[in-house]
Protein backbone atom coordinates (compact mmCIF):
# COMPACT_ATOMS: atom_id res chain seq x y z
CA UNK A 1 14.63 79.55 2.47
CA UNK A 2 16.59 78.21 -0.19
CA UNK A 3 17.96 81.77 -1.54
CA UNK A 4 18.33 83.04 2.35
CA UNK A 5 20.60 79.76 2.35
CA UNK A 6 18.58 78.57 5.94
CA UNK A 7 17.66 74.96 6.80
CA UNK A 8 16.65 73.56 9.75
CA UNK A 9 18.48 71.94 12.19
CA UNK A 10 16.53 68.95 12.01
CA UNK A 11 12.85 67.96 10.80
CA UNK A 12 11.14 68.30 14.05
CA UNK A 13 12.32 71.84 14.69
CA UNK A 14 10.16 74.23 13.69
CA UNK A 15 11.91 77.29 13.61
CA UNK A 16 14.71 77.50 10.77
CA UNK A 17 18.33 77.92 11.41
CA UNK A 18 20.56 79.92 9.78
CA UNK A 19 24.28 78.73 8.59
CA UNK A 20 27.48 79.12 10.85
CA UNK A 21 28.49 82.76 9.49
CA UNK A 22 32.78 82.16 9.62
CA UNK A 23 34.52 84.73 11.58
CA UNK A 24 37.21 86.70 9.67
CA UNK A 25 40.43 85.95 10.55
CA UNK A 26 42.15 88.26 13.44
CA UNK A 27 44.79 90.33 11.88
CA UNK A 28 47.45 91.92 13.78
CA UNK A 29 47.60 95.23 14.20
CA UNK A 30 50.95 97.33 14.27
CA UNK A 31 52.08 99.79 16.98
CA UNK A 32 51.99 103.38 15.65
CA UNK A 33 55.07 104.72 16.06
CA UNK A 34 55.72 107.86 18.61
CA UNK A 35 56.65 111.28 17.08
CA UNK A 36 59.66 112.97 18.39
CA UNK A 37 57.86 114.91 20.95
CA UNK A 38 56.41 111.85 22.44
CA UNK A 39 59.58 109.89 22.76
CA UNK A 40 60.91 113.37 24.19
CA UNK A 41 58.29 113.76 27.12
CA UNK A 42 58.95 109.71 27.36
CA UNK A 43 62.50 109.67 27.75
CA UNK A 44 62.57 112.81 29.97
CA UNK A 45 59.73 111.05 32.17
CA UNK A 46 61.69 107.60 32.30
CA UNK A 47 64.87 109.13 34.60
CA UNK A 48 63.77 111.12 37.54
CA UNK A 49 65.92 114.04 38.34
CA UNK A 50 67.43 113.06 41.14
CA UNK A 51 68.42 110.07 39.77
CA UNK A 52 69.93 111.89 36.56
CA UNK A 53 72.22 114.35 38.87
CA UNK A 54 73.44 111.12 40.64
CA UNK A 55 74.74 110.17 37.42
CA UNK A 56 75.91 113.18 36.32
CA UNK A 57 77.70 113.73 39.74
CA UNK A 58 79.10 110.15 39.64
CA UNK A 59 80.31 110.37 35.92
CA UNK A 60 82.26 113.71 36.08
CA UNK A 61 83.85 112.74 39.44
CA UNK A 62 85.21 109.62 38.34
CA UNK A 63 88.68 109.00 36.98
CA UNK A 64 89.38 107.54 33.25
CA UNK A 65 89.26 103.39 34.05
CA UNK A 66 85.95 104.49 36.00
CA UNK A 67 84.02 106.08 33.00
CA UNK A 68 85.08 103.80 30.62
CA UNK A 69 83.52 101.11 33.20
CA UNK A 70 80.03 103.34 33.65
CA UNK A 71 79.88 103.85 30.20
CA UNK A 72 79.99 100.52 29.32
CA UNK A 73 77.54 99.69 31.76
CA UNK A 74 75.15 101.96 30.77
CA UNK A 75 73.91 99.36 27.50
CA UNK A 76 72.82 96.87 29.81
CA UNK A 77 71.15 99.75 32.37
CA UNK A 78 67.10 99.16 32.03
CA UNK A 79 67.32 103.23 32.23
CA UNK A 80 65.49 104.66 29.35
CA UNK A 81 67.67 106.42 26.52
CA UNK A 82 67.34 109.94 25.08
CA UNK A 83 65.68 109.72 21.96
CA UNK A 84 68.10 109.79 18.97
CA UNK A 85 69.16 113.00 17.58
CA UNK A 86 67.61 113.42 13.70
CA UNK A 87 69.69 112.51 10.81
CA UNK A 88 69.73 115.55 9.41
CA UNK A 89 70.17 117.71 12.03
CA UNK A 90 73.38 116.07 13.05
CA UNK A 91 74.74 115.89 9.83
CA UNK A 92 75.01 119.61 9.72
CA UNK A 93 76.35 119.53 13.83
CA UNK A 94 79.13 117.26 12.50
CA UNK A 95 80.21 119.51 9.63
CA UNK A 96 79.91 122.98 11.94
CA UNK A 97 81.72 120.74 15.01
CA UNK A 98 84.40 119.48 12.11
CA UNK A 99 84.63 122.77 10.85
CA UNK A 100 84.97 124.25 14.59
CA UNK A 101 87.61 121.99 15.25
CA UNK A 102 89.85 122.53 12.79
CA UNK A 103 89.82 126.26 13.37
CA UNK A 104 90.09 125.53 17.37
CA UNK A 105 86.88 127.78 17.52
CA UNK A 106 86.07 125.98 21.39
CA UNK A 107 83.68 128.80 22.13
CA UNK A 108 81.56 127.77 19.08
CA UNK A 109 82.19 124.56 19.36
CA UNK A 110 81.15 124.24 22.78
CA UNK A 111 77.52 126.60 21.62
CA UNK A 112 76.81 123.73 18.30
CA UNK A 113 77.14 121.20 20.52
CA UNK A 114 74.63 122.23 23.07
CA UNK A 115 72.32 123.16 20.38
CA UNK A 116 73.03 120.05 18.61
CA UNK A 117 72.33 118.06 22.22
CA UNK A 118 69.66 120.29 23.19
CA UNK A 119 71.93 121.00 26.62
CA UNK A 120 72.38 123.64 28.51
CA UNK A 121 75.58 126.18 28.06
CA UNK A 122 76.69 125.27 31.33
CA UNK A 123 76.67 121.06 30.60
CA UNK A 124 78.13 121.91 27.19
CA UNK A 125 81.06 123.87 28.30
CA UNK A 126 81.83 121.10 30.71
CA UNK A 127 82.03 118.75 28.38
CA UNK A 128 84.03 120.23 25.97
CA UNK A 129 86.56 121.91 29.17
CA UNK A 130 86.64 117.94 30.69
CA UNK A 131 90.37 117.11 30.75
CA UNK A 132 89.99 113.22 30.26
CA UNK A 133 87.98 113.65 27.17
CA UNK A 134 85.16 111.04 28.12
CA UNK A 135 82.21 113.10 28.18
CA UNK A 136 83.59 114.54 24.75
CA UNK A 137 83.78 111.16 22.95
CA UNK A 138 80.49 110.15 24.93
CA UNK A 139 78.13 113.35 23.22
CA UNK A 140 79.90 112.75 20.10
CA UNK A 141 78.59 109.44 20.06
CA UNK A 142 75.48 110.48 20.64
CA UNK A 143 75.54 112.71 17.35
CA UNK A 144 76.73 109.44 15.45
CA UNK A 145 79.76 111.32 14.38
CA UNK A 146 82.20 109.08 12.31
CA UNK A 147 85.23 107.27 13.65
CA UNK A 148 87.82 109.51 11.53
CA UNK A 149 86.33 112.65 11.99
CA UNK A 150 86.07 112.06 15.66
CA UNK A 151 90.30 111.56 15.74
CA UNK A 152 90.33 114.97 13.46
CA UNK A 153 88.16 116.33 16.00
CA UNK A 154 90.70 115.41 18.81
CA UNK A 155 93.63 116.70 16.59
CA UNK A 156 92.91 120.05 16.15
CA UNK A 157 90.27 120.74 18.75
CA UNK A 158 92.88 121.39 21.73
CA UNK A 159 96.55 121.31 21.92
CA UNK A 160 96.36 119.03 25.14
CA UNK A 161 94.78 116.02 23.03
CA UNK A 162 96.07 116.42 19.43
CA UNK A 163 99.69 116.77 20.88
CA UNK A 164 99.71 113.54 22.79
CA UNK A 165 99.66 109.96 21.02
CA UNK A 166 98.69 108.06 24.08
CA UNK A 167 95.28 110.57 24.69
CA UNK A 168 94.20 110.21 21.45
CA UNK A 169 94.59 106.75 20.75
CA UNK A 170 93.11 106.17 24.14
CA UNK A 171 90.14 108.16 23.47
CA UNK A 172 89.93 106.57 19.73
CA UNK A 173 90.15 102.83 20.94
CA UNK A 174 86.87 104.53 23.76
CA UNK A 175 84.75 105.54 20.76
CA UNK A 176 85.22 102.74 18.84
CA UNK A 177 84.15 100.38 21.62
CA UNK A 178 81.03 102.92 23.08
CA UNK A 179 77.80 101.49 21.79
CA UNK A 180 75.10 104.29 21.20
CA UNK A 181 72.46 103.18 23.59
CA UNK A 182 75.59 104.18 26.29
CA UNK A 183 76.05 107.67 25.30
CA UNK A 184 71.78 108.21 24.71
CA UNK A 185 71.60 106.94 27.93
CA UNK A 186 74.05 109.19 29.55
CA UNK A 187 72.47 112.16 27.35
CA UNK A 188 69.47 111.86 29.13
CA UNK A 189 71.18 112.24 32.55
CA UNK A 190 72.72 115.27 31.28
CA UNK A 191 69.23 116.53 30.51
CA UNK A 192 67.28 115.21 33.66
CA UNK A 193 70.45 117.28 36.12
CA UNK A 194 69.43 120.39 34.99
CA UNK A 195 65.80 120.17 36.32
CA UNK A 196 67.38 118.69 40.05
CA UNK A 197 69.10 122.05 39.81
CA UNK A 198 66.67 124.09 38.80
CA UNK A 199 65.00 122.96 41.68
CA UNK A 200 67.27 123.38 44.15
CA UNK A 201 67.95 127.09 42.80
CA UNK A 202 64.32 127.76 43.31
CA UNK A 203 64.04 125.93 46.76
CA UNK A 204 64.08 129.16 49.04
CA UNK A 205 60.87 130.43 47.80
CA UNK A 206 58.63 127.61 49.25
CA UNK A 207 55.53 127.86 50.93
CA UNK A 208 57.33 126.55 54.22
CA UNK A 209 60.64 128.40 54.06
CA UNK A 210 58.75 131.40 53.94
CA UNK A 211 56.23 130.22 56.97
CA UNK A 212 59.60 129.66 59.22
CA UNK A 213 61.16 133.21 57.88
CA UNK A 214 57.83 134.74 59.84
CA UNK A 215 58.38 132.52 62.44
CA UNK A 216 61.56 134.09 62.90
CA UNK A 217 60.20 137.52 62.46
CA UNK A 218 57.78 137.26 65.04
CA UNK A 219 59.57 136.26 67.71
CA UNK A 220 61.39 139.23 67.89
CA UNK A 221 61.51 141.40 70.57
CA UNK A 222 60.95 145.21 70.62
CA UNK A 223 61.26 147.77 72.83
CA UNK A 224 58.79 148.58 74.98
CA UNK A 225 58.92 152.81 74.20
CA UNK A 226 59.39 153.42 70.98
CA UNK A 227 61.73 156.12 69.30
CA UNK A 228 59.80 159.23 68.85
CA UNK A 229 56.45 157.80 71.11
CA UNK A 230 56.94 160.40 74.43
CA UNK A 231 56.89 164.07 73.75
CA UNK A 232 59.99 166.15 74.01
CA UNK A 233 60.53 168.25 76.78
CA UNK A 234 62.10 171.71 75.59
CA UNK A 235 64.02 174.22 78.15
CA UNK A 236 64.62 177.73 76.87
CA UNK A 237 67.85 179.52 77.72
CA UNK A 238 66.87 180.55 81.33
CA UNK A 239 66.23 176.86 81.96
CA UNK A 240 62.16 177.67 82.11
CA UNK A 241 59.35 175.38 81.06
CA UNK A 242 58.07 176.91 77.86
């Protein structure tokens, strides 16, 4: 008893008693952190489609003051943010965009960037053709391209913007004020559009649509002799039954 370290409670108790064993104390356990893929399916789960072509639609529609005003509000937005684009993988879009600009390449600028983004050519091109410049200082925030190359960008990218002080300072003063949860937030409406269109392009082939397209069918009427169903009576020359 001594060596097994048990006593007993107390003289009149037959059966021995073991010591209080102390519990070990509860360490906290860390989160494991989500791959890219998961915070991919996560952020493309967190903004219905709908919701994301609203945004789109509302964005691209609005004047200058208005963007500046939805892009702002977009860091206090509970929406969910498009996961943020891998260091190395933008450093080498920045250089090729740089590089793109300075040669006033738009038509590969406009394909890096929606590799870069992961967008579609049709987003892309929309961006980069956007006369205000919003959504362009908006995706390159999302690439966490520097301050100063962003103004090079806007010098040499397009003759509209590097030839005009006021545009470029305006868009400058933008960019410096956009946070990056903004423009990750508005990324991910870019992304979630395209699937609200996709639908829609699809939306003729539905079970339904193609259950009223027989409806239509069937009602129909036809002639009651058809073309071709009574036999041909033929007359020879002397106007006899032959």
């Amino acid at each position: 008893m001594r060596q097994l370290a048990i006593r007993p409670a107390h003289c009149a108790q037959a059966v021995p008693v073991a010591e209080k064993i102390s519990s070990p104390p509860n360490e906290a356990v860390e989160p494991k952190p989500l791959t890219d893929a998961e915070e991919r399916i996560a952020s493309n789960l967190a903004m219905q489609p709908a919701d994301a072509a609203e945004v789109y639609d509302i964005f691209f529609r609005a004047n200058g003051s208005e963007r500046v005003s939805i892009l702002h509000s977009l860091a206090e937005t509970p929406l969910k943010a498009a996961p943020r684009i891998p260091e190395a993988r933008a450093s080498r879009a920045i250089e090729t965009l740089e590089m793109a600009a300075f040669a006033a390449d738009i038509e590969n600028f406009t394909l890096e960037l929606g590799e870069a983004l992961i967008l579609p050519a049709r987003v892309a091109a929309q961006i980069v053709d956007d006369p205000g410049g919003e959504p362009l200082a908006c995706a390159m925030r999302a690439l966490g391209m520097p301050g100063p190359v962003f103004e090079r960008v806007l010098l040499f990218l397009k003759p509209e913007f590097g030839t005009s002080v006021n545009t470029v300072y305006r868009l400058s003063r933008l960019y410096d004020r956009l946070t990056e949860r903004s423009a990750l937030v508005m990324l991910a409406a870019w992304r979630g559009s395209t699937m609200a269109v996709t639908r829609a392009k699809y939306r003729p082939a539905l079970y339904d649509d193609e259950r009223q397209r027989a409806r239509t069918t069937a009602s129909q009427t036809r002639p009651m002799v058809q073309p071709g169903s009574a036999p041909a009576v033929r007359t020879g020359t002397d106007r006899s039954d032959r």
